[in-house]
N, C-alpha and C. Protein backbone atom coordinates (compact mmCIF):
# COMPACT_ATOMS: atom_id res chain seq x y z
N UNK A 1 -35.28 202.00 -54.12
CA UNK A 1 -35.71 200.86 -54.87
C UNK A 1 -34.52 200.06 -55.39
N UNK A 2 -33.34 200.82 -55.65
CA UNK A 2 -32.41 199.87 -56.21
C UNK A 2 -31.79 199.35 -55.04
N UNK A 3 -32.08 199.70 -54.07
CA UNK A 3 -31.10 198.58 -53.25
C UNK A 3 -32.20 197.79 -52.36
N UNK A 4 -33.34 197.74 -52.19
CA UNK A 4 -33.89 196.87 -52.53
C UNK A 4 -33.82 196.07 -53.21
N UNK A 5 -34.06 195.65 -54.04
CA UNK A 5 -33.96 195.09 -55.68
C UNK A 5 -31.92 194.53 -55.24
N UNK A 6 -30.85 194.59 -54.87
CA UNK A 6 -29.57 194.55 -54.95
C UNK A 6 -29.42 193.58 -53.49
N UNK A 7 -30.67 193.95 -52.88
CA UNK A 7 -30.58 192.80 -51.43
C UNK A 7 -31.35 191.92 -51.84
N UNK A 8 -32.37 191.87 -52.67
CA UNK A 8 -33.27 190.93 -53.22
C UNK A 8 -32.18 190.10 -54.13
N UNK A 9 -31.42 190.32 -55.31
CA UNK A 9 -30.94 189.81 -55.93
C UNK A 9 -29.39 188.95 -54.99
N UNK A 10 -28.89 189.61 -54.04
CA UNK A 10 -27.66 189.48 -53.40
C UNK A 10 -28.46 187.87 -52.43
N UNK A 11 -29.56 187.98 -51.79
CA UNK A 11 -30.24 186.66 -50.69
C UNK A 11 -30.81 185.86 -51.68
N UNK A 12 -30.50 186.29 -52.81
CA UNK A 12 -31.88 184.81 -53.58
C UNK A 12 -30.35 183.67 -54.35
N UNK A 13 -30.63 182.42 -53.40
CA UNK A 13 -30.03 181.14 -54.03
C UNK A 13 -30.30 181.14 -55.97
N UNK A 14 -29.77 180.83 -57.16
CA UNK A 14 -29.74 181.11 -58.36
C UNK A 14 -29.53 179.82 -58.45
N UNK A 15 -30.17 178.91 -59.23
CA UNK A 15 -29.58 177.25 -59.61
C UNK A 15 -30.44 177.73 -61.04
N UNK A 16 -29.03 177.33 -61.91
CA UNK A 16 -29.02 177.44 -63.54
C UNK A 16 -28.70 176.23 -63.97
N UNK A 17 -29.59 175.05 -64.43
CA UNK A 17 -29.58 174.13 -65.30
C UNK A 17 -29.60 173.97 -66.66
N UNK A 18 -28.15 173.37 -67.10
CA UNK A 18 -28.47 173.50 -68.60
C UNK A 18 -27.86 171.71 -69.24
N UNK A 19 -28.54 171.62 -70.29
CA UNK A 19 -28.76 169.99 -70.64
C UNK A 19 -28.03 170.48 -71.91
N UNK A 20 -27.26 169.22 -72.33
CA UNK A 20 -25.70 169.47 -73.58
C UNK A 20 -26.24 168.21 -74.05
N UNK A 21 -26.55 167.69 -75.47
CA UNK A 21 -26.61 166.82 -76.29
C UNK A 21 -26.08 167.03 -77.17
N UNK A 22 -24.65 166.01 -77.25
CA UNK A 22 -23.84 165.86 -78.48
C UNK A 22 -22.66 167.71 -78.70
N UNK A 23 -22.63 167.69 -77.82
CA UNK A 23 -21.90 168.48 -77.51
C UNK A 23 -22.26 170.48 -77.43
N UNK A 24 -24.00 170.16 -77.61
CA UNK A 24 -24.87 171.78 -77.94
C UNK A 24 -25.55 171.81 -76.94
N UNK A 25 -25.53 172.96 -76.36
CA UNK A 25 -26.83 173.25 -75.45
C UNK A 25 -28.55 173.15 -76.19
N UNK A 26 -29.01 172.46 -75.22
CA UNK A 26 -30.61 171.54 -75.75
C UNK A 26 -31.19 172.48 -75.33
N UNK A 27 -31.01 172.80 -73.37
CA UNK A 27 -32.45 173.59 -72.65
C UNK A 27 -31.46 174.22 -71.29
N UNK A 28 -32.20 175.42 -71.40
CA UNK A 28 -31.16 176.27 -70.01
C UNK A 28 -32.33 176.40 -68.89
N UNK A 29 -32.58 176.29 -67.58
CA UNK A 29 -33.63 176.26 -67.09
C UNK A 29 -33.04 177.36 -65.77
N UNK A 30 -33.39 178.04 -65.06
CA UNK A 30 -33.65 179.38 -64.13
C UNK A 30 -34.90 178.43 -63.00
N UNK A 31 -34.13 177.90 -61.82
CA UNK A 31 -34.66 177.72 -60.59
C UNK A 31 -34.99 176.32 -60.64
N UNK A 32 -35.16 175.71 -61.79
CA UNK A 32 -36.11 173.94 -62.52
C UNK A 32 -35.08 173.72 -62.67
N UNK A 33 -35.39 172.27 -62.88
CA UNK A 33 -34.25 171.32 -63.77
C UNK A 33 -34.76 171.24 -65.43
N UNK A 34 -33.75 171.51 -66.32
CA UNK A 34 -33.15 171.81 -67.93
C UNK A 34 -34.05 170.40 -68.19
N UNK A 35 -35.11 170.52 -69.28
CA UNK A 35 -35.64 169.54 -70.04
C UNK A 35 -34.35 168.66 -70.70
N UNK A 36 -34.83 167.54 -70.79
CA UNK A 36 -34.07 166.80 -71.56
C UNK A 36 -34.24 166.81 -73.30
N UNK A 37 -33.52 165.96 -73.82
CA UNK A 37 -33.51 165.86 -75.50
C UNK A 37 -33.94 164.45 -75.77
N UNK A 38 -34.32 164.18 -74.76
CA UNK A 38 -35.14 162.50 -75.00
C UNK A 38 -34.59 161.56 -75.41
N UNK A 39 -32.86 161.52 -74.98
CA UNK A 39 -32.41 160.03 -75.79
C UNK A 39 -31.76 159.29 -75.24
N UNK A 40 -32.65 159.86 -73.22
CA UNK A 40 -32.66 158.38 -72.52
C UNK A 40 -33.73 157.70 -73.05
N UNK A 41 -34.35 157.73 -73.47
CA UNK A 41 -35.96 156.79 -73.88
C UNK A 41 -35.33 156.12 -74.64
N UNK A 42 -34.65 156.28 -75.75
CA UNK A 42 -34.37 155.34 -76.60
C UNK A 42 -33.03 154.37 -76.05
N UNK A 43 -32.93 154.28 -74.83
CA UNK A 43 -31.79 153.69 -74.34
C UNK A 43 -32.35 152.38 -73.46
N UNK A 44 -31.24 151.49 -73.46
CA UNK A 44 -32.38 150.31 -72.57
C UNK A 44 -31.80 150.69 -70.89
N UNK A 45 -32.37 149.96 -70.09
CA UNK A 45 -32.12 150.78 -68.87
C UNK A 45 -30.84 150.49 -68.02
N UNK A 46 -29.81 149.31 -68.75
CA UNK A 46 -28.45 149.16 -68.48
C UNK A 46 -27.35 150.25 -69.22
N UNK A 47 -27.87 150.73 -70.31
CA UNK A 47 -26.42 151.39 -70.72
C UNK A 47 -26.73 152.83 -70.54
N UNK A 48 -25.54 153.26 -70.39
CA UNK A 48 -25.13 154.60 -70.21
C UNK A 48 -25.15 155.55 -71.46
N UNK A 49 -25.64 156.94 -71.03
CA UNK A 49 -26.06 157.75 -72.12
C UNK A 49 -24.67 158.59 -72.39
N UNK A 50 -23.70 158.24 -73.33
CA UNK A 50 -22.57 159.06 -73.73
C UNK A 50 -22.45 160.50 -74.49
N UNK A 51 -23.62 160.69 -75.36
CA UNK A 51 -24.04 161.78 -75.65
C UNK A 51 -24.22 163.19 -74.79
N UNK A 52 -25.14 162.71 -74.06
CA UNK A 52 -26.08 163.85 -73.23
C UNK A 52 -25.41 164.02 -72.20
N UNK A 53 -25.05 165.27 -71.83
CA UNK A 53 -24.50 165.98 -70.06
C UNK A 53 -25.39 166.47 -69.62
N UNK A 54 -25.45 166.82 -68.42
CA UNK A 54 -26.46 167.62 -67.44
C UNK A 54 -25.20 168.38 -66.45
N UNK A 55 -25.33 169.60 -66.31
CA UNK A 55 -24.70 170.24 -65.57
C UNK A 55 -26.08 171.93 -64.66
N UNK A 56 -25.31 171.53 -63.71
CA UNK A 56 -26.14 172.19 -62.39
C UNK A 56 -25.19 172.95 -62.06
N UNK A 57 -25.41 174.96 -61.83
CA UNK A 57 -24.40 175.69 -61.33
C UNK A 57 -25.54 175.98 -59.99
N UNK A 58 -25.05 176.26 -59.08
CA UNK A 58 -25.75 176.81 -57.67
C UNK A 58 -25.06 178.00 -57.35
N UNK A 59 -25.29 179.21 -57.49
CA UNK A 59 -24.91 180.32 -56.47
C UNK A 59 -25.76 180.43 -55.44
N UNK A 60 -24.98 180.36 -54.45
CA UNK A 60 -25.56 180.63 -52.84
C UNK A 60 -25.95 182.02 -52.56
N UNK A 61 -27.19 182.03 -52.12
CA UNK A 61 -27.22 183.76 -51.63
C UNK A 61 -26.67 183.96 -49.90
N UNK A 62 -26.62 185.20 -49.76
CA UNK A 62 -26.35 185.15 -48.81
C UNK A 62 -27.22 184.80 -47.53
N UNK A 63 -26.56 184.30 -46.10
CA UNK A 63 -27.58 183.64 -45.28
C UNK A 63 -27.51 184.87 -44.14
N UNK A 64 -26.45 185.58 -44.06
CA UNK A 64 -26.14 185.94 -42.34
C UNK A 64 -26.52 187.56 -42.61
N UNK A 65 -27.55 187.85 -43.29
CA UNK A 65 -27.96 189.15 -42.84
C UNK A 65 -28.26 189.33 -41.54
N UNK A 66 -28.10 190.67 -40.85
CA UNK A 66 -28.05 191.24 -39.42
C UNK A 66 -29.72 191.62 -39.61
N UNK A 67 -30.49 191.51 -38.57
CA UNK A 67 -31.78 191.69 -38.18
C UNK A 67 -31.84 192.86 -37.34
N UNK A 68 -32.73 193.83 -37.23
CA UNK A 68 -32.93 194.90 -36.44
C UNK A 68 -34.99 195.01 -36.00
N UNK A 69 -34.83 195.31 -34.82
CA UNK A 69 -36.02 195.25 -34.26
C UNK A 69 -36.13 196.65 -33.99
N UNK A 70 -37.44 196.91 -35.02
CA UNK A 70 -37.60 198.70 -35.16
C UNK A 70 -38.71 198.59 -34.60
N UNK A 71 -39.98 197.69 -33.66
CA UNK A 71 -40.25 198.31 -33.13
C UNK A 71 -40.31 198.69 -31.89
N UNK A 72 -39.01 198.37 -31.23
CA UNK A 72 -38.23 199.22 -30.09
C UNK A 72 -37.87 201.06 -30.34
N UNK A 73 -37.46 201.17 -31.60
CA UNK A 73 -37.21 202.51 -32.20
C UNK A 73 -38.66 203.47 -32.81
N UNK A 74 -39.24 202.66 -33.07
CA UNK A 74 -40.44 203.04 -33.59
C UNK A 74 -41.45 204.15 -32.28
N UNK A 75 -41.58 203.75 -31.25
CA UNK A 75 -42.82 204.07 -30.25
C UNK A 75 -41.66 204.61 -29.57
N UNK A 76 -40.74 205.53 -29.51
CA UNK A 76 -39.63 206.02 -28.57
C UNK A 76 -40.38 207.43 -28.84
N UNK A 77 -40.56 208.24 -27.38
CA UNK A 77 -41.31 209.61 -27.76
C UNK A 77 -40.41 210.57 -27.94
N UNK A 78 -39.16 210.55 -28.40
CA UNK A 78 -37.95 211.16 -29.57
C UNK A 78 -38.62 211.35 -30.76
N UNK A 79 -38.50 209.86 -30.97
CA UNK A 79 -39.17 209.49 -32.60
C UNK A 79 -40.39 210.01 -33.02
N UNK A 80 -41.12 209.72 -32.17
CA UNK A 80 -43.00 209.86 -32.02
C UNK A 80 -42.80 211.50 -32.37
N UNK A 81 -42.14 212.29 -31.37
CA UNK A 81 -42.23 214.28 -31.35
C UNK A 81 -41.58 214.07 -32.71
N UNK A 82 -40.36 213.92 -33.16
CA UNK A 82 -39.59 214.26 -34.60
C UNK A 82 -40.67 214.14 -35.64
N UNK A 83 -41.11 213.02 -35.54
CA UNK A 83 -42.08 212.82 -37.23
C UNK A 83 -43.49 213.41 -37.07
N UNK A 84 -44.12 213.36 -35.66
CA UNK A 84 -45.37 214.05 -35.88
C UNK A 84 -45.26 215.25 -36.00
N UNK A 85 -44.28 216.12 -35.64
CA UNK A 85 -44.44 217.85 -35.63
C UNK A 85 -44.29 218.25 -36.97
N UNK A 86 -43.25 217.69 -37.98
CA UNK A 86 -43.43 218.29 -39.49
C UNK A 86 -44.74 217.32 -39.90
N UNK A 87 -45.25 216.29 -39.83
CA UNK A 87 -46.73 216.24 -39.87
C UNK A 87 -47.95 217.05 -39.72
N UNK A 88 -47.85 217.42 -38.56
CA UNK A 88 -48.71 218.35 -37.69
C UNK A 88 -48.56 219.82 -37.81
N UNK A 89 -48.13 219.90 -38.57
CA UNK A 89 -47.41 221.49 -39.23
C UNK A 89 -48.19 221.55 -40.66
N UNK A 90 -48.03 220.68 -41.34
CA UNK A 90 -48.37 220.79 -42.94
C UNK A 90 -49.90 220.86 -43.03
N UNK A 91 -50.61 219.89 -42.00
CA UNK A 91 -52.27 220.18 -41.51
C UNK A 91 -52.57 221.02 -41.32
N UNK A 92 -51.77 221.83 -39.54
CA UNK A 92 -52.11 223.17 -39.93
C UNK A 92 -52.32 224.65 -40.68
N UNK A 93 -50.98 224.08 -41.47
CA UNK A 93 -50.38 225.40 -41.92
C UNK A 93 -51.62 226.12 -42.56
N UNK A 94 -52.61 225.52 -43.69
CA UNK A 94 -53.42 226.04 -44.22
C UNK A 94 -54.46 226.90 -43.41
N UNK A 95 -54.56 226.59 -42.16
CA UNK A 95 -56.02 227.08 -41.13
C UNK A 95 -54.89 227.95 -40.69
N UNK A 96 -54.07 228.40 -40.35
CA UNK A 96 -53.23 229.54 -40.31
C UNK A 96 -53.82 231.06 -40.00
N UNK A 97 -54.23 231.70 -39.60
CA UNK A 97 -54.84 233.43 -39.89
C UNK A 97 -52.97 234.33 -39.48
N UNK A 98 -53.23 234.90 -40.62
CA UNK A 98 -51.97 236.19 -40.05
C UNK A 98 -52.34 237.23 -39.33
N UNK A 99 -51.63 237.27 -37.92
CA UNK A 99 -52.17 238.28 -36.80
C UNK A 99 -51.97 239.77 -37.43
N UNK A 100 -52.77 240.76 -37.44
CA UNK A 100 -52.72 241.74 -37.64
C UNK A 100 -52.87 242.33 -36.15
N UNK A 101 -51.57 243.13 -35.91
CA UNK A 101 -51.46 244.59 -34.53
C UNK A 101 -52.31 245.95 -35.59
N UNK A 102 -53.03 246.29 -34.67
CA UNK A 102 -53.29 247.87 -34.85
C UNK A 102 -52.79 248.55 -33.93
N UNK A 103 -52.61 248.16 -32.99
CA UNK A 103 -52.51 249.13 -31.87
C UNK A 103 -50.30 249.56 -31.85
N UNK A 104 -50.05 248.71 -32.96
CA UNK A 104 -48.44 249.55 -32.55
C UNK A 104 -47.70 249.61 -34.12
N UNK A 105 -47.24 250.54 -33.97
CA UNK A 105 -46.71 251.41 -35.18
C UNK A 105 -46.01 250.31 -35.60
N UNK A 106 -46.05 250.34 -36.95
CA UNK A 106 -44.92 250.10 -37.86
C UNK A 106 -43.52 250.35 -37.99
N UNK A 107 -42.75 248.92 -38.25
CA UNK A 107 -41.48 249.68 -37.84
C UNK A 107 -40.69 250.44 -38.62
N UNK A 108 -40.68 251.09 -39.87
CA UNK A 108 -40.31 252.61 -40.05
C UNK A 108 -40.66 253.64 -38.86
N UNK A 109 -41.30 253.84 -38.43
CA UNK A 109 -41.89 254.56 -37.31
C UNK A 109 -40.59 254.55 -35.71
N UNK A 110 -40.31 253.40 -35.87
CA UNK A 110 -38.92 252.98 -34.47
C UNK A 110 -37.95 253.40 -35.23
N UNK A 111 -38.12 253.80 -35.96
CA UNK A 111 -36.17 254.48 -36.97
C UNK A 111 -36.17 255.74 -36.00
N UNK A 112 -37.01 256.13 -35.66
CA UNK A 112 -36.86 257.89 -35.77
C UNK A 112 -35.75 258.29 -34.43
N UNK A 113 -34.87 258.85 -34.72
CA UNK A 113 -34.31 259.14 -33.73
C UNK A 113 -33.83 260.73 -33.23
N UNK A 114 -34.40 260.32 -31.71
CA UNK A 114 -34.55 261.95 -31.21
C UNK A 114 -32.93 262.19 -30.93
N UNK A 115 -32.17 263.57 -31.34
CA UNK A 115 -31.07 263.43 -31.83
C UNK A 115 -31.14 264.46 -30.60
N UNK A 116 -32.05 265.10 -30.01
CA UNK A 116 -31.36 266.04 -28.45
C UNK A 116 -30.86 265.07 -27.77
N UNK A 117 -31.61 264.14 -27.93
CA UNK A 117 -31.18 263.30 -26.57
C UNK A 117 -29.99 262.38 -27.02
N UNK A 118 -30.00 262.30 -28.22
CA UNK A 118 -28.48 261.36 -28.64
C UNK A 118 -27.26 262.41 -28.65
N UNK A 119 -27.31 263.63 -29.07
CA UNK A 119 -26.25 264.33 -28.43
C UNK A 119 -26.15 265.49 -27.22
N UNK A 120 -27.27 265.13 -26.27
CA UNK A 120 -26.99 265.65 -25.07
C UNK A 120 -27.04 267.23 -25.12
N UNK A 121 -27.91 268.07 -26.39
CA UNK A 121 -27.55 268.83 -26.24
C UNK A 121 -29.31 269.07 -26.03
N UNK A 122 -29.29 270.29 -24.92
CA UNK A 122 -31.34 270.88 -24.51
C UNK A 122 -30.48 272.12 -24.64
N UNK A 123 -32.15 273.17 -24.89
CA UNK A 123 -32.14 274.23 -24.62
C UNK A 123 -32.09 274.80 -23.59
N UNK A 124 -32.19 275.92 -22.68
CA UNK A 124 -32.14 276.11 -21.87
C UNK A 124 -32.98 277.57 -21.25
């Protein structure tokens, strides 16, 4: 999520408008243009407003992100076997039965060792 959110913030263009009357910030505006302080109205429509500034910052986001076409990667039967088998595992696992042998000893039972025949020695 955070880098989501860090590519979201890194591609988004930012234009911050802020309007200065008499030398104070009036209105800061995020994506709009900064309201005014209304004292072009009181101006006739030849003279120039000496008071009031308007200033516009633009940060550019970025344009040249690299594009990838996943679904070439997606339907590859690599991909398809990798993700369905731990899928297809967790379904089954529950219907599961544990095989029980009767028919062959336990292995304590394979310990036992016949020691004539490991040292070669018979009766006779």
């Amino acid at each position: 999520m955070i880098m989501s959110a860090l590519l979201l913030l890194s591609t988004i263009t930012w234009t911050v408008d802020t309007h200065f009357c008499m030398g104070r910030t009036m209105d800061v505006a995020f994506f709009a243009k900064a309201d005014t302080c209304g004292m072009e109205l009181l101006l006739d429509e030849g003279e120039e407003n000496h008071c009031c500034d308007h200033e516009t910052v633009v940060l550019e986001g970025q344009d040249d992100l690299k594009t990838t076409n996943v679904a070439d990667d997606v339907f590859k039967p690599a991909f398809v076997l990798a993700n369905a088998t731990p899928f297809y595992s967790t379904i089954q696992g529950d219907l599961l039965v544990p095989v029980v042998l009767n028919g062959y000893p336990p292995p304590e039972n394979l310990r036992v060792i016949d020691r004539n025949i490991l040292y070669e020695t018979f009766l006779i």
